[in-house]
C-alpha atoms as a PDB file:
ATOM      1  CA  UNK A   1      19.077 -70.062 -51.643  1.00  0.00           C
ATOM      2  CA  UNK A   2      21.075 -67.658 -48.865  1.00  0.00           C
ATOM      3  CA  UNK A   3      20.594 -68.674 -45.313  1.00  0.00           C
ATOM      4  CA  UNK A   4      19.522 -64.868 -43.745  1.00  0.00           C
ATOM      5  CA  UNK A   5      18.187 -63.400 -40.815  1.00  0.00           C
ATOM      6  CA  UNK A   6      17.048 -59.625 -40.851  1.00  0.00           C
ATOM      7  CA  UNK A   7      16.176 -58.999 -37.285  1.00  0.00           C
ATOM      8  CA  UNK A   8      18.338 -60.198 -34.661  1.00  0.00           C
ATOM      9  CA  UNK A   9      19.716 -58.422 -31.450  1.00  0.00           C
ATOM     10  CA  UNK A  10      23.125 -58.072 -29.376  1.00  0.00           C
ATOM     11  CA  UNK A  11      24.106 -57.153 -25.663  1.00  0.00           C
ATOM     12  CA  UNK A  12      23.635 -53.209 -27.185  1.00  0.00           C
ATOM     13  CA  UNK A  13      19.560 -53.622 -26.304  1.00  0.00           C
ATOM     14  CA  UNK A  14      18.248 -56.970 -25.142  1.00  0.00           C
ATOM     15  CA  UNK A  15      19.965 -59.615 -26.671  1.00  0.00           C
ATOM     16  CA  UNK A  16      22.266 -61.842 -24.668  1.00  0.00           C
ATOM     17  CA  UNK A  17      25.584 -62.051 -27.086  1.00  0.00           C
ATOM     18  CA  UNK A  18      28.307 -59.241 -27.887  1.00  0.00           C
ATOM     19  CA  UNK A  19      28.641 -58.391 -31.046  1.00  0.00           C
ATOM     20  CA  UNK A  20      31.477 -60.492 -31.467  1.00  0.00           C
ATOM     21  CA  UNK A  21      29.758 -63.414 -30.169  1.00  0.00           C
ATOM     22  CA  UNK A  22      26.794 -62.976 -32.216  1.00  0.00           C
ATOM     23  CA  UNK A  23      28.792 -62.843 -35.625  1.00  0.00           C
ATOM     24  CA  UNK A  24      30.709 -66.147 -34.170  1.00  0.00           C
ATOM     25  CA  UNK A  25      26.715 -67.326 -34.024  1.00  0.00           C
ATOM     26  CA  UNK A  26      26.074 -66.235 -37.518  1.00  0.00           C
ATOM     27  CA  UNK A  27      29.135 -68.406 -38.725  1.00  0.00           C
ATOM     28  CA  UNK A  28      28.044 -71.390 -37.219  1.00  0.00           C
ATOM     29  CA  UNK A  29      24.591 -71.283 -37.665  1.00  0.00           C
ATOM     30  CA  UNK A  30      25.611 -70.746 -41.761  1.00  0.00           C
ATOM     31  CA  UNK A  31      23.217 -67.863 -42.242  1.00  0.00           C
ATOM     32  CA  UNK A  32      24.659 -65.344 -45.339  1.00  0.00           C
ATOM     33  CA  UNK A  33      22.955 -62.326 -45.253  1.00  0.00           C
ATOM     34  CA  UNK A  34      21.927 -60.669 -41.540  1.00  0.00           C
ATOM     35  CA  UNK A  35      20.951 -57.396 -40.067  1.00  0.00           C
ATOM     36  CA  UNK A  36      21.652 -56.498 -36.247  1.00  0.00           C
ATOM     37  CA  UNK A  37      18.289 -54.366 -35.268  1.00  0.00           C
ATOM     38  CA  UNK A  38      19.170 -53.437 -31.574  1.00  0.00           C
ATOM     39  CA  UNK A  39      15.981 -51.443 -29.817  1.00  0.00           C
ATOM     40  CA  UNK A  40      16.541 -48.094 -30.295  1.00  0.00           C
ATOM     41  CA  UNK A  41      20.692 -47.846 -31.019  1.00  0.00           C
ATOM     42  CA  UNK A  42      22.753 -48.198 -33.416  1.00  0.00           C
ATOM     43  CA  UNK A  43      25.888 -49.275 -31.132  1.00  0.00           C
ATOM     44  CA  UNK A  44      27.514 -51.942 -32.241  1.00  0.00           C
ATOM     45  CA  UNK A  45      26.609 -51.520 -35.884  1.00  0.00           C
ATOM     46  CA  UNK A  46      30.133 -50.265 -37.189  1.00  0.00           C
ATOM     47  CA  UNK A  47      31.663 -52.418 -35.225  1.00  0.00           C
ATOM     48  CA  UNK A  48      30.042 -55.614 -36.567  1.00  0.00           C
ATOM     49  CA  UNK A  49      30.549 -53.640 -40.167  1.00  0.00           C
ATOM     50  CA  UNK A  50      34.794 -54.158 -39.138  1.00  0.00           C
ATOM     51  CA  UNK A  51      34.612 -57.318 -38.180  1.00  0.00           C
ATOM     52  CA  UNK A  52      32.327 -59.007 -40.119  1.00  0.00           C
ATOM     53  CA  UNK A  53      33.818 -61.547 -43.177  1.00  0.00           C
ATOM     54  CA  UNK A  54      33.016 -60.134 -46.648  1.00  0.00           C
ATOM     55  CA  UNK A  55      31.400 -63.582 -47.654  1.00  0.00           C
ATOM     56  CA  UNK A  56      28.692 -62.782 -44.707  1.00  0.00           C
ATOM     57  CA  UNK A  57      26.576 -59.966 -46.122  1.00  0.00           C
ATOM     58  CA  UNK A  58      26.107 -57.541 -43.384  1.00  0.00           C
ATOM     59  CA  UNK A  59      22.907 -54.820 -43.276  1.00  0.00           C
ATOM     60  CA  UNK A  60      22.925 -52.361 -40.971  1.00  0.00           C
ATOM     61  CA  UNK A  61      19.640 -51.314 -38.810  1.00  0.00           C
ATOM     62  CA  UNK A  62      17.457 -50.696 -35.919  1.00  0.00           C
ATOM     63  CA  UNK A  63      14.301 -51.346 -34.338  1.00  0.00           C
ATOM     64  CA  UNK A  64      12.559 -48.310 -33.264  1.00  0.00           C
ATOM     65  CA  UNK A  65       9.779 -48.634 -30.397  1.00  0.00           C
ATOM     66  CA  UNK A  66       6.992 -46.204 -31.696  1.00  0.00           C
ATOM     67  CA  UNK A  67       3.335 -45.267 -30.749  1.00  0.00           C
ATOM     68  CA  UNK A  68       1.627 -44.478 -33.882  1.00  0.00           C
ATOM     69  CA  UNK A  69      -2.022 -42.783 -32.558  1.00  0.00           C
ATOM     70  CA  UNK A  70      -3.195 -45.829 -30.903  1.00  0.00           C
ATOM     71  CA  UNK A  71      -0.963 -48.380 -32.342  1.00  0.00           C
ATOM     72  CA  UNK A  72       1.609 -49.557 -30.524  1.00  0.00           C
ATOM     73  CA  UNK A  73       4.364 -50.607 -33.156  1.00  0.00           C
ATOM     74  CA  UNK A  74       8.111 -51.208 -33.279  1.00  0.00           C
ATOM     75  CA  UNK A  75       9.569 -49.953 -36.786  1.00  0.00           C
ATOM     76  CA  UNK A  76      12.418 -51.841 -38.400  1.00  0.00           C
ATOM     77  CA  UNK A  77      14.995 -49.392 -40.519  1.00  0.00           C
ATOM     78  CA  UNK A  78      17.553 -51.011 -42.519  1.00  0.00           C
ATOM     79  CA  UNK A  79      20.576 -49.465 -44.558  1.00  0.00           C
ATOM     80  CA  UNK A  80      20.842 -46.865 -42.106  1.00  0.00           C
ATOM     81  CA  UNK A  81      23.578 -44.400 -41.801  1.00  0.00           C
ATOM     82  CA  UNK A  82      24.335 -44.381 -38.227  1.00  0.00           C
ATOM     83  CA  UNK A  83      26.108 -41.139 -38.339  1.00  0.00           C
ATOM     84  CA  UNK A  84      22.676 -39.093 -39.672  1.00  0.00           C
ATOM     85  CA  UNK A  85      22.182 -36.328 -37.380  1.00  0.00           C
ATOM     86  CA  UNK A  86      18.610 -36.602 -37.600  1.00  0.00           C
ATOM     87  CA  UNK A  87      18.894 -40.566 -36.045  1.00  0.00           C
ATOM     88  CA  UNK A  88      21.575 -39.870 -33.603  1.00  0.00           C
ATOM     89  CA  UNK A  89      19.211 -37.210 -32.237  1.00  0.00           C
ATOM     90  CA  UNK A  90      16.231 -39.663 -32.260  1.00  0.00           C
ATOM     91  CA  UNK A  91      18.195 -42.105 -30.102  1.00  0.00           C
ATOM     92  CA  UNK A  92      19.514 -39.744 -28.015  1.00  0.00           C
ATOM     93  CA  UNK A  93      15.736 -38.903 -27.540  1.00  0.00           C
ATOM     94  CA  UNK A  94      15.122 -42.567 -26.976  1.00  0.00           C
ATOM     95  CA  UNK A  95      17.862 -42.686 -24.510  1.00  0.00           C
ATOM     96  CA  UNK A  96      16.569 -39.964 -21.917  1.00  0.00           C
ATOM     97  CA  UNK A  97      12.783 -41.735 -22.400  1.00  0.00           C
ATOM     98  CA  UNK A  98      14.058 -44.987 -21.821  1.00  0.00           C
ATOM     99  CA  UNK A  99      15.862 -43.614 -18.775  1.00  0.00           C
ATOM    100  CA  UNK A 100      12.891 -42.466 -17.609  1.00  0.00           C
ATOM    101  CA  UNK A 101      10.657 -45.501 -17.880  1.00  0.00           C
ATOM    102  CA  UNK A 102      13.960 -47.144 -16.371  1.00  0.00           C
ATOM    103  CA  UNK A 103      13.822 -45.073 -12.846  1.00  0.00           C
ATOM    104  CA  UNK A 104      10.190 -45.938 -12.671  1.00  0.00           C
ATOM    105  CA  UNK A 105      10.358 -49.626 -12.989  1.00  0.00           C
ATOM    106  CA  UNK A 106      13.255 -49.618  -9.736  1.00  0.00           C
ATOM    107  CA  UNK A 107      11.098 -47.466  -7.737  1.00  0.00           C
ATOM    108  CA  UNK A 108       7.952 -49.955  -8.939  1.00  0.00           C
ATOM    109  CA  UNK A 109       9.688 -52.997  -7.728  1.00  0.00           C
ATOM    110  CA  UNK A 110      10.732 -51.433  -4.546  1.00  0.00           C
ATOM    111  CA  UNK A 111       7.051 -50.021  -3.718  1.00  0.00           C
ATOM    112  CA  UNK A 112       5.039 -52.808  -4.651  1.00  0.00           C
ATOM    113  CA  UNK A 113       7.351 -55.501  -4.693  1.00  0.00           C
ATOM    114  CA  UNK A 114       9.681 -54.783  -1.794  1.00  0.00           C
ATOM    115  CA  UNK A 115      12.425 -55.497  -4.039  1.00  0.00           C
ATOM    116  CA  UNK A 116      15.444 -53.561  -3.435  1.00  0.00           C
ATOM    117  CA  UNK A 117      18.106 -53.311  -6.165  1.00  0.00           C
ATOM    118  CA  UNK A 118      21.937 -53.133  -5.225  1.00  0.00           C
ATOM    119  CA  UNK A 119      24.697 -51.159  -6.268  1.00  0.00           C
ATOM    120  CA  UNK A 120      25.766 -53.392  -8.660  1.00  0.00           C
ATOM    121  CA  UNK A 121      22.391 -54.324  -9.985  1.00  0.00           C
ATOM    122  CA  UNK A 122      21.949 -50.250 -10.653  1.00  0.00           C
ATOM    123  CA  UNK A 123      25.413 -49.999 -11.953  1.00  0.00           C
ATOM    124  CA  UNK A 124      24.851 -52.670 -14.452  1.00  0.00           C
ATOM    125  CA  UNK A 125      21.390 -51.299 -15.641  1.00  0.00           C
ATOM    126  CA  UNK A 126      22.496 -47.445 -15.905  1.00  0.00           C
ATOM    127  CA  UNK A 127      25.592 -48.768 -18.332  1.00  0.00           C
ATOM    128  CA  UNK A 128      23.109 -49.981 -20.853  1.00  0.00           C
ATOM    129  CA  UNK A 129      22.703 -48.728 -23.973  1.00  0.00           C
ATOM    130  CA  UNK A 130      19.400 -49.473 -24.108  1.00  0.00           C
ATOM    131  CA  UNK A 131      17.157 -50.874 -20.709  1.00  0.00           C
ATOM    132  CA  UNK A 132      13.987 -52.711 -21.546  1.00  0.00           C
ATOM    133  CA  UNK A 133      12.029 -54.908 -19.392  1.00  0.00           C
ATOM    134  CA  UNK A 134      14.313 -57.999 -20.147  1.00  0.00           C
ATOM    135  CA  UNK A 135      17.013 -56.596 -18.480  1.00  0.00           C
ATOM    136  CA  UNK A 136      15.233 -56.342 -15.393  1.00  0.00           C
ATOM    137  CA  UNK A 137      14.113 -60.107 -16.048  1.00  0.00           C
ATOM    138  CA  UNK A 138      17.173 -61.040 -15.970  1.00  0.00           C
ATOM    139  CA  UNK A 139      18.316 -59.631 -11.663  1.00  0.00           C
ATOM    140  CA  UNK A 140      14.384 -61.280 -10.822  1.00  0.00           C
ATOM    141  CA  UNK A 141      15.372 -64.597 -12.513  1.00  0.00           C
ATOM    142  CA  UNK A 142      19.133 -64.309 -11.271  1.00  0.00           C
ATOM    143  CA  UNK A 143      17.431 -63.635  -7.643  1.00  0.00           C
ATOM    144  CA  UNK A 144      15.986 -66.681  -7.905  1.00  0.00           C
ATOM    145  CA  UNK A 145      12.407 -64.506  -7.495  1.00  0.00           C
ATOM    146  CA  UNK A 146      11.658 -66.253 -11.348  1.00  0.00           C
ATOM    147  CA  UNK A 147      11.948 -69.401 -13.275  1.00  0.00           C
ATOM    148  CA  UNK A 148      12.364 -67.619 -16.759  1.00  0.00           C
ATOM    149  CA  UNK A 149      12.686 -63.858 -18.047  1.00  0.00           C
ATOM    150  CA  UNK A 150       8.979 -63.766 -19.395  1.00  0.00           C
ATOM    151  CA  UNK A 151       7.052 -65.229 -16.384  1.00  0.00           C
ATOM    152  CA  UNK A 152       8.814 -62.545 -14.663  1.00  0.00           C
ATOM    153  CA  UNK A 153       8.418 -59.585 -16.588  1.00  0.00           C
ATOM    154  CA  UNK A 154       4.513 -60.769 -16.007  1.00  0.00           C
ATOM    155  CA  UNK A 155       4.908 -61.182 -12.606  1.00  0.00           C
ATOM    156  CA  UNK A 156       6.528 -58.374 -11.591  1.00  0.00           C
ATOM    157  CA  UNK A 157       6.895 -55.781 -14.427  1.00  0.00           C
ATOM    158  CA  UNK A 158       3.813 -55.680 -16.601  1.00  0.00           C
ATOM    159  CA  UNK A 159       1.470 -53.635 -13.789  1.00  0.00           C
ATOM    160  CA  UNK A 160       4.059 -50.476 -13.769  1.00  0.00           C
ATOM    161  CA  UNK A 161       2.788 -48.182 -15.480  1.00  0.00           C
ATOM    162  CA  UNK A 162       5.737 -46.069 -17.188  1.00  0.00           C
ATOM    163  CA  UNK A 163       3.559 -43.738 -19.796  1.00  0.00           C
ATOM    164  CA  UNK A 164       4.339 -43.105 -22.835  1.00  0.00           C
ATOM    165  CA  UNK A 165       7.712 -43.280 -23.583  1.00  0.00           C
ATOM    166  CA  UNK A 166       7.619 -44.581 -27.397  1.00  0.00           C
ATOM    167  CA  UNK A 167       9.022 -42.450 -30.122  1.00  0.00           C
ATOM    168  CA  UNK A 168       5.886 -41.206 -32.501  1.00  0.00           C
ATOM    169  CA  UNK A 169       5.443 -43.620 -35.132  1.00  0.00           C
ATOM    170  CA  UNK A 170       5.590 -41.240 -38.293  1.00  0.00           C
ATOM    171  CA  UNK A 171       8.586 -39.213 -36.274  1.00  0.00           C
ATOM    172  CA  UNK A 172      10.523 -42.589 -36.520  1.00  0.00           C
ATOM    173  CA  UNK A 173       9.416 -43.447 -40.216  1.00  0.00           C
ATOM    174  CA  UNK A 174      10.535 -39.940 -41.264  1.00  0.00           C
ATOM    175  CA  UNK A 175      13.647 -39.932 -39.082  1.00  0.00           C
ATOM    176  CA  UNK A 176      14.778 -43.620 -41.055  1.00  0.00           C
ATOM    177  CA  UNK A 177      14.263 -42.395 -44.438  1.00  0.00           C
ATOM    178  CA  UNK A 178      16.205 -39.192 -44.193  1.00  0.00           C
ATOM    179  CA  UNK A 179      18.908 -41.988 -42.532  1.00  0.00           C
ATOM    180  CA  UNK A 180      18.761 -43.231 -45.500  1.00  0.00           C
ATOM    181  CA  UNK A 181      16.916 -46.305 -44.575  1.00  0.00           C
ATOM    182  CA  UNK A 182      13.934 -48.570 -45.234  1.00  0.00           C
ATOM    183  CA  UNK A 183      10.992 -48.231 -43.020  1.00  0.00           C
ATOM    184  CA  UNK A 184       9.713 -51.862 -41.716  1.00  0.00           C
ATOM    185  CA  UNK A 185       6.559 -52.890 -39.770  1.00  0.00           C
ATOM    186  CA  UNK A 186       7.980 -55.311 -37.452  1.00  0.00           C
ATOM    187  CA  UNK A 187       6.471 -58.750 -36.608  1.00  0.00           C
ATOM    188  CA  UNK A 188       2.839 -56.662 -37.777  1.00  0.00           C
ATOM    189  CA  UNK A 189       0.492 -59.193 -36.096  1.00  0.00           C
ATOM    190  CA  UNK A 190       1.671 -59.368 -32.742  1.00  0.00           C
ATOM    191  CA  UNK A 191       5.577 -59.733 -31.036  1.00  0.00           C
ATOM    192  CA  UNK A 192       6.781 -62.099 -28.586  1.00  0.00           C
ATOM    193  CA  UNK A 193       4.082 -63.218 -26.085  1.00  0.00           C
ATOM    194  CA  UNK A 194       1.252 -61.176 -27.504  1.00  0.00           C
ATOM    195  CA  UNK A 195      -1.858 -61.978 -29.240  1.00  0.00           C
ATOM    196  CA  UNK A 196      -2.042 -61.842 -32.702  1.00  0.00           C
ATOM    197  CA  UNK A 197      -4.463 -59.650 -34.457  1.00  0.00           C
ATOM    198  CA  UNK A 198      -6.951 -60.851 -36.843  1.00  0.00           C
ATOM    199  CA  UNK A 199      -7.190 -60.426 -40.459  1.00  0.00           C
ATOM    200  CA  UNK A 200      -9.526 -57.310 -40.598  1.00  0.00           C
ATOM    201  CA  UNK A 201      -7.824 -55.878 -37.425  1.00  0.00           C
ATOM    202  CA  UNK A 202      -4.385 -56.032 -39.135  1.00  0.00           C
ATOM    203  CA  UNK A 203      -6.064 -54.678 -42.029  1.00  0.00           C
ATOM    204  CA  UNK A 204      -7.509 -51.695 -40.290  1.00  0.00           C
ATOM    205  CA  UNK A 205      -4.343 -50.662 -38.801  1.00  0.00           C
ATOM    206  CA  UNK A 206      -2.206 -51.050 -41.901  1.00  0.00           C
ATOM    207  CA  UNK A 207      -4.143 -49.008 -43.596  1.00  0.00           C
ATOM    208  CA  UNK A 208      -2.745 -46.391 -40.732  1.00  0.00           C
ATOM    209  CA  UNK A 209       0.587 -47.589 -41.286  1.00  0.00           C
ATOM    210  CA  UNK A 210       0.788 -47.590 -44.529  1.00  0.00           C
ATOM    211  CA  UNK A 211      -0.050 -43.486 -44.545  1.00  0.00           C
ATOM    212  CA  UNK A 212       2.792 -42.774 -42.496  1.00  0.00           C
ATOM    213  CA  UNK A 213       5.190 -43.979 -44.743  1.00  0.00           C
ATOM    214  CA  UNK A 214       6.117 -47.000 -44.152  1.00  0.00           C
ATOM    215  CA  UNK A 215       7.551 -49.401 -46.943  1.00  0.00           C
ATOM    216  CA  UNK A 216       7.816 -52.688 -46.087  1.00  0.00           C
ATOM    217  CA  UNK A 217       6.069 -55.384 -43.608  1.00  0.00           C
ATOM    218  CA  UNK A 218       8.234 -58.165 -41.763  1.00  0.00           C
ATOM    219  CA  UNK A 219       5.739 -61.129 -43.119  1.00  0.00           C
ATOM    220  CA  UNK A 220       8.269 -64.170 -41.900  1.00  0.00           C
ATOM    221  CA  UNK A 221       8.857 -64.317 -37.992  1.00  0.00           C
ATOM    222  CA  UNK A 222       9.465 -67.004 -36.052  1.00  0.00           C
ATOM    223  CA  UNK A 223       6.308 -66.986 -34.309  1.00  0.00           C
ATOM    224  CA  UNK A 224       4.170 -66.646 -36.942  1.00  0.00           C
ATOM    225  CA  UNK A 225       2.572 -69.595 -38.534  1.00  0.00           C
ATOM    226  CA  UNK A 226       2.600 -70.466 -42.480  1.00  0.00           C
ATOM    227  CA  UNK A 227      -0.890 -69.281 -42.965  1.00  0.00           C
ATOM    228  CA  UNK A 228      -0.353 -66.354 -41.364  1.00  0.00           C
ATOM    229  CA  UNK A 229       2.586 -65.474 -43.281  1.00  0.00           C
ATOM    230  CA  UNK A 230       1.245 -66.167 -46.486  1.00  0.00           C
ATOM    231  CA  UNK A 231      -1.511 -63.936 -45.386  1.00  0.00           C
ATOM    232  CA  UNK A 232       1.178 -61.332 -44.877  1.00  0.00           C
ATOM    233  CA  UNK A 233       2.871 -62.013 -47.877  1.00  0.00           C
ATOM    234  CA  UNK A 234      -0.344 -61.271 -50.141  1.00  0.00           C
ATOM    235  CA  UNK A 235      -0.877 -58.053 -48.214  1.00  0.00           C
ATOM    236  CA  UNK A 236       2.524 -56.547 -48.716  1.00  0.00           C
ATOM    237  CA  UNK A 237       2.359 -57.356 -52.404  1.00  0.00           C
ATOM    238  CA  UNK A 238      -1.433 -55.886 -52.435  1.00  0.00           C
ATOM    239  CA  UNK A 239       0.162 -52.698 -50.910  1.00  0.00           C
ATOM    240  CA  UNK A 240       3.033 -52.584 -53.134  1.00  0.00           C
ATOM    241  CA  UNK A 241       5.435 -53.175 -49.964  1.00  0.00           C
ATOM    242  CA  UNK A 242       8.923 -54.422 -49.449  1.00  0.00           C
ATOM    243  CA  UNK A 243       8.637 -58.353 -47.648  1.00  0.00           C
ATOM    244  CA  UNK A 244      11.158 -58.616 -44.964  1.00  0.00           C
ATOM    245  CA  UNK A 245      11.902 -61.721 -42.670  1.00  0.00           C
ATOM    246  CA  UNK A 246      13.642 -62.245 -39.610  1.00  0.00           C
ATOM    247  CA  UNK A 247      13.495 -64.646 -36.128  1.00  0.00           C
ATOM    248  CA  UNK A 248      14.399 -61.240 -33.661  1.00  0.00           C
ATOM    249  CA  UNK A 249      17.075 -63.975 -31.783  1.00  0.00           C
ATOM    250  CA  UNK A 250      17.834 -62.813 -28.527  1.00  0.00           C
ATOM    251  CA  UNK A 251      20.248 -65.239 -27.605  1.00  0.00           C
ATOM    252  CA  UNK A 252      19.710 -66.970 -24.342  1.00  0.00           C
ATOM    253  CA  UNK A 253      17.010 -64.051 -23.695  1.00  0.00           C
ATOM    254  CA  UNK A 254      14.423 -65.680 -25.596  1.00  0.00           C
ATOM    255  CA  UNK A 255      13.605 -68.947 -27.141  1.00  0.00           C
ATOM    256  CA  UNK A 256      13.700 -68.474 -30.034  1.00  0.00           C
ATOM    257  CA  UNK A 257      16.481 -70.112 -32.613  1.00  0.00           C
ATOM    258  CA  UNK A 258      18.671 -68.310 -34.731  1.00  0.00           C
ATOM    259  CA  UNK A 259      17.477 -68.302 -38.402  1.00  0.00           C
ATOM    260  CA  UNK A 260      13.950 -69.435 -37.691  1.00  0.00           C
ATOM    261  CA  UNK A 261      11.451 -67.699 -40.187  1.00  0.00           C
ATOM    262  CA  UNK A 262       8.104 -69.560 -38.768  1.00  0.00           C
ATOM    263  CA  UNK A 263       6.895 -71.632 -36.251  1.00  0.00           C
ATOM    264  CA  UNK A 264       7.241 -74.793 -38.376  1.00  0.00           C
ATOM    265  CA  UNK A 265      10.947 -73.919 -39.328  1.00  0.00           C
ATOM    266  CA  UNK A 266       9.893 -73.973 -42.899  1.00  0.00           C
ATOM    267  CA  UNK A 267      13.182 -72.448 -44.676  1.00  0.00           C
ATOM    268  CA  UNK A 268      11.955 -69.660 -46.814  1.00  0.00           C
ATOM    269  CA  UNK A 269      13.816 -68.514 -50.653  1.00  0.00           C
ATOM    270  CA  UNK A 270      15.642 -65.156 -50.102  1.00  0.00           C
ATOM    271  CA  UNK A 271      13.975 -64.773 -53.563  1.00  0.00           C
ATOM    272  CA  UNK A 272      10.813 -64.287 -51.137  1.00  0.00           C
ATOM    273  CA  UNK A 273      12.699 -61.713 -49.552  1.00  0.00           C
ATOM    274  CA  UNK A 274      12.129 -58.542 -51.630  1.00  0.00           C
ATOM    275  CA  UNK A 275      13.392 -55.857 -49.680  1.00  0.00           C
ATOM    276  CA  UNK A 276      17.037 -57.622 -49.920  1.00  0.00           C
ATOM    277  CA  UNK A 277      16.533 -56.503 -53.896  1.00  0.00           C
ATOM    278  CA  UNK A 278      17.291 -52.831 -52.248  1.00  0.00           C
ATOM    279  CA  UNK A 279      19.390 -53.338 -49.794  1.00  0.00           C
ATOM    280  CA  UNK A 280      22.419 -55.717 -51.716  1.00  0.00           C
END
């Protein structure tokens, strides 16, 4: 049974660790098979492809942040190719949005907040690959303004309202299979501190998400209970869809370990695993 990990993050987007250090994390932790799936990039992916050891299966991907009509989802594509025109344009789509939503938030905390970013603060934003609301987290809590990254993207960053600056759901679907990729529902029920839906709401909505091509569901997650991920598991099979697993580590940026598949650190079979029948 192969220790793996299908959805984990560097310094590219939100995570905490260069690339380097997250392969060094990979090694120690004695996971086999991983994917890096950085929010909307792909930097860093042929890099890791370099330097990673040929007895570590590498896969390469990205996590997407999409609306699709009133579903707000982030879409998982693995075995990418990085160089498809049709993705590089997407990001480079992604990148002007996100640049967007990223002027707003420094003119939101310096209207309602009062706070004031420096020079270096700015610099250090504007060289990001990718700026989401962690990074911002990160000045408050360094400030001292916060104890932790998600009180104070609730404190300070949730009431700025950016619009809509997602990538269209079957847009990003299409865009990963002409990539040569495999579309993924990411963490389906709910992400990182949000509620998770019910059974017949999930239901509803995959019905949605299942018409716009997508192939596979991520049904192990770190914060996702055993029940619940059975329940996911018998839905993906019902809908003749790839199973995909992963703990979307952050590093220090979140809590959450490196390898963890549930919230009672069950390990689960790769056997489980389905989609990895594609992708090795």
């Amino acid at each position: 049974m192969a220790k793996f990990d299908l959805h984990l993050h560097s310094n590219n987007s939100d995570g905490s660790e260069t690339v380097e250090e997250l392969i060094q994390t990979v090694i120690n932790s004695g996971i086999k098979i991983f994917a890096l799936t950085d929010h909307d990039t792909a930097a860093g992916i042929e890099k890791i492809s370099v330097l990673v050891s040929p007895k570590i299966k590498f896969i390469k991907g990205i996590e997407l942040t999409c609306k699709t009509g009133n579903i707000k989802c982030h879409i998982l594509g693995y075995g990418i190719n990085p160089e498809n025109k049709e993705l590089k344009d997407l990001i480079a789509l992604g990148k002007k949005l996100r640049r967007q939503k990223l002027e707003t938030r420094i003119n939101y905390l310096k209207e309602v907040w009062n706070i004031e970013l420096t020079q270096e603060e700015l610099d250090w934003l504007y060289s990001r690959q990718s700026v989401v609301k962690t990074h911002f987290a990160n000045i408050l809590v360094n400030r001292g303004l916060s104890d932790n990254n998600v009180d104070a993207m609730k404190k300070y960053l949730d009431g700025c309202k950016t619009g809509n600056t997602k990538f269209d759901g079957e847009a990003a679907i299409s865009t990963i299979l002409k990539a040569g990729g495999i579309p993924v529902w990411a963490h389906p029920l709910g992400g990182e501190g949000e509620e998770h839906l019910t059974e017949d709401e999930f239901i509803s909505k995959l019905e949605i998400m299942a018409n716009c091509g997508i192939q596979g569901l991520e049904c192990y997650y770190s914060r996702y209970s055993l029940k619940e991920e059975k329940f996911l598991a018998n839905c993906a099979k019902k809908y003749n869809l790839l199973i995909s697993g992963g703990s979307d580590w952050h590093g220090k940026n979140k809590t959450v370990q490196i390898g963890s598949l549930n919230t009672e650190f069950c390990e689960i079979d790769s056997k489980q695993i389905t989609i990895l029948d594609r992708l090795l």
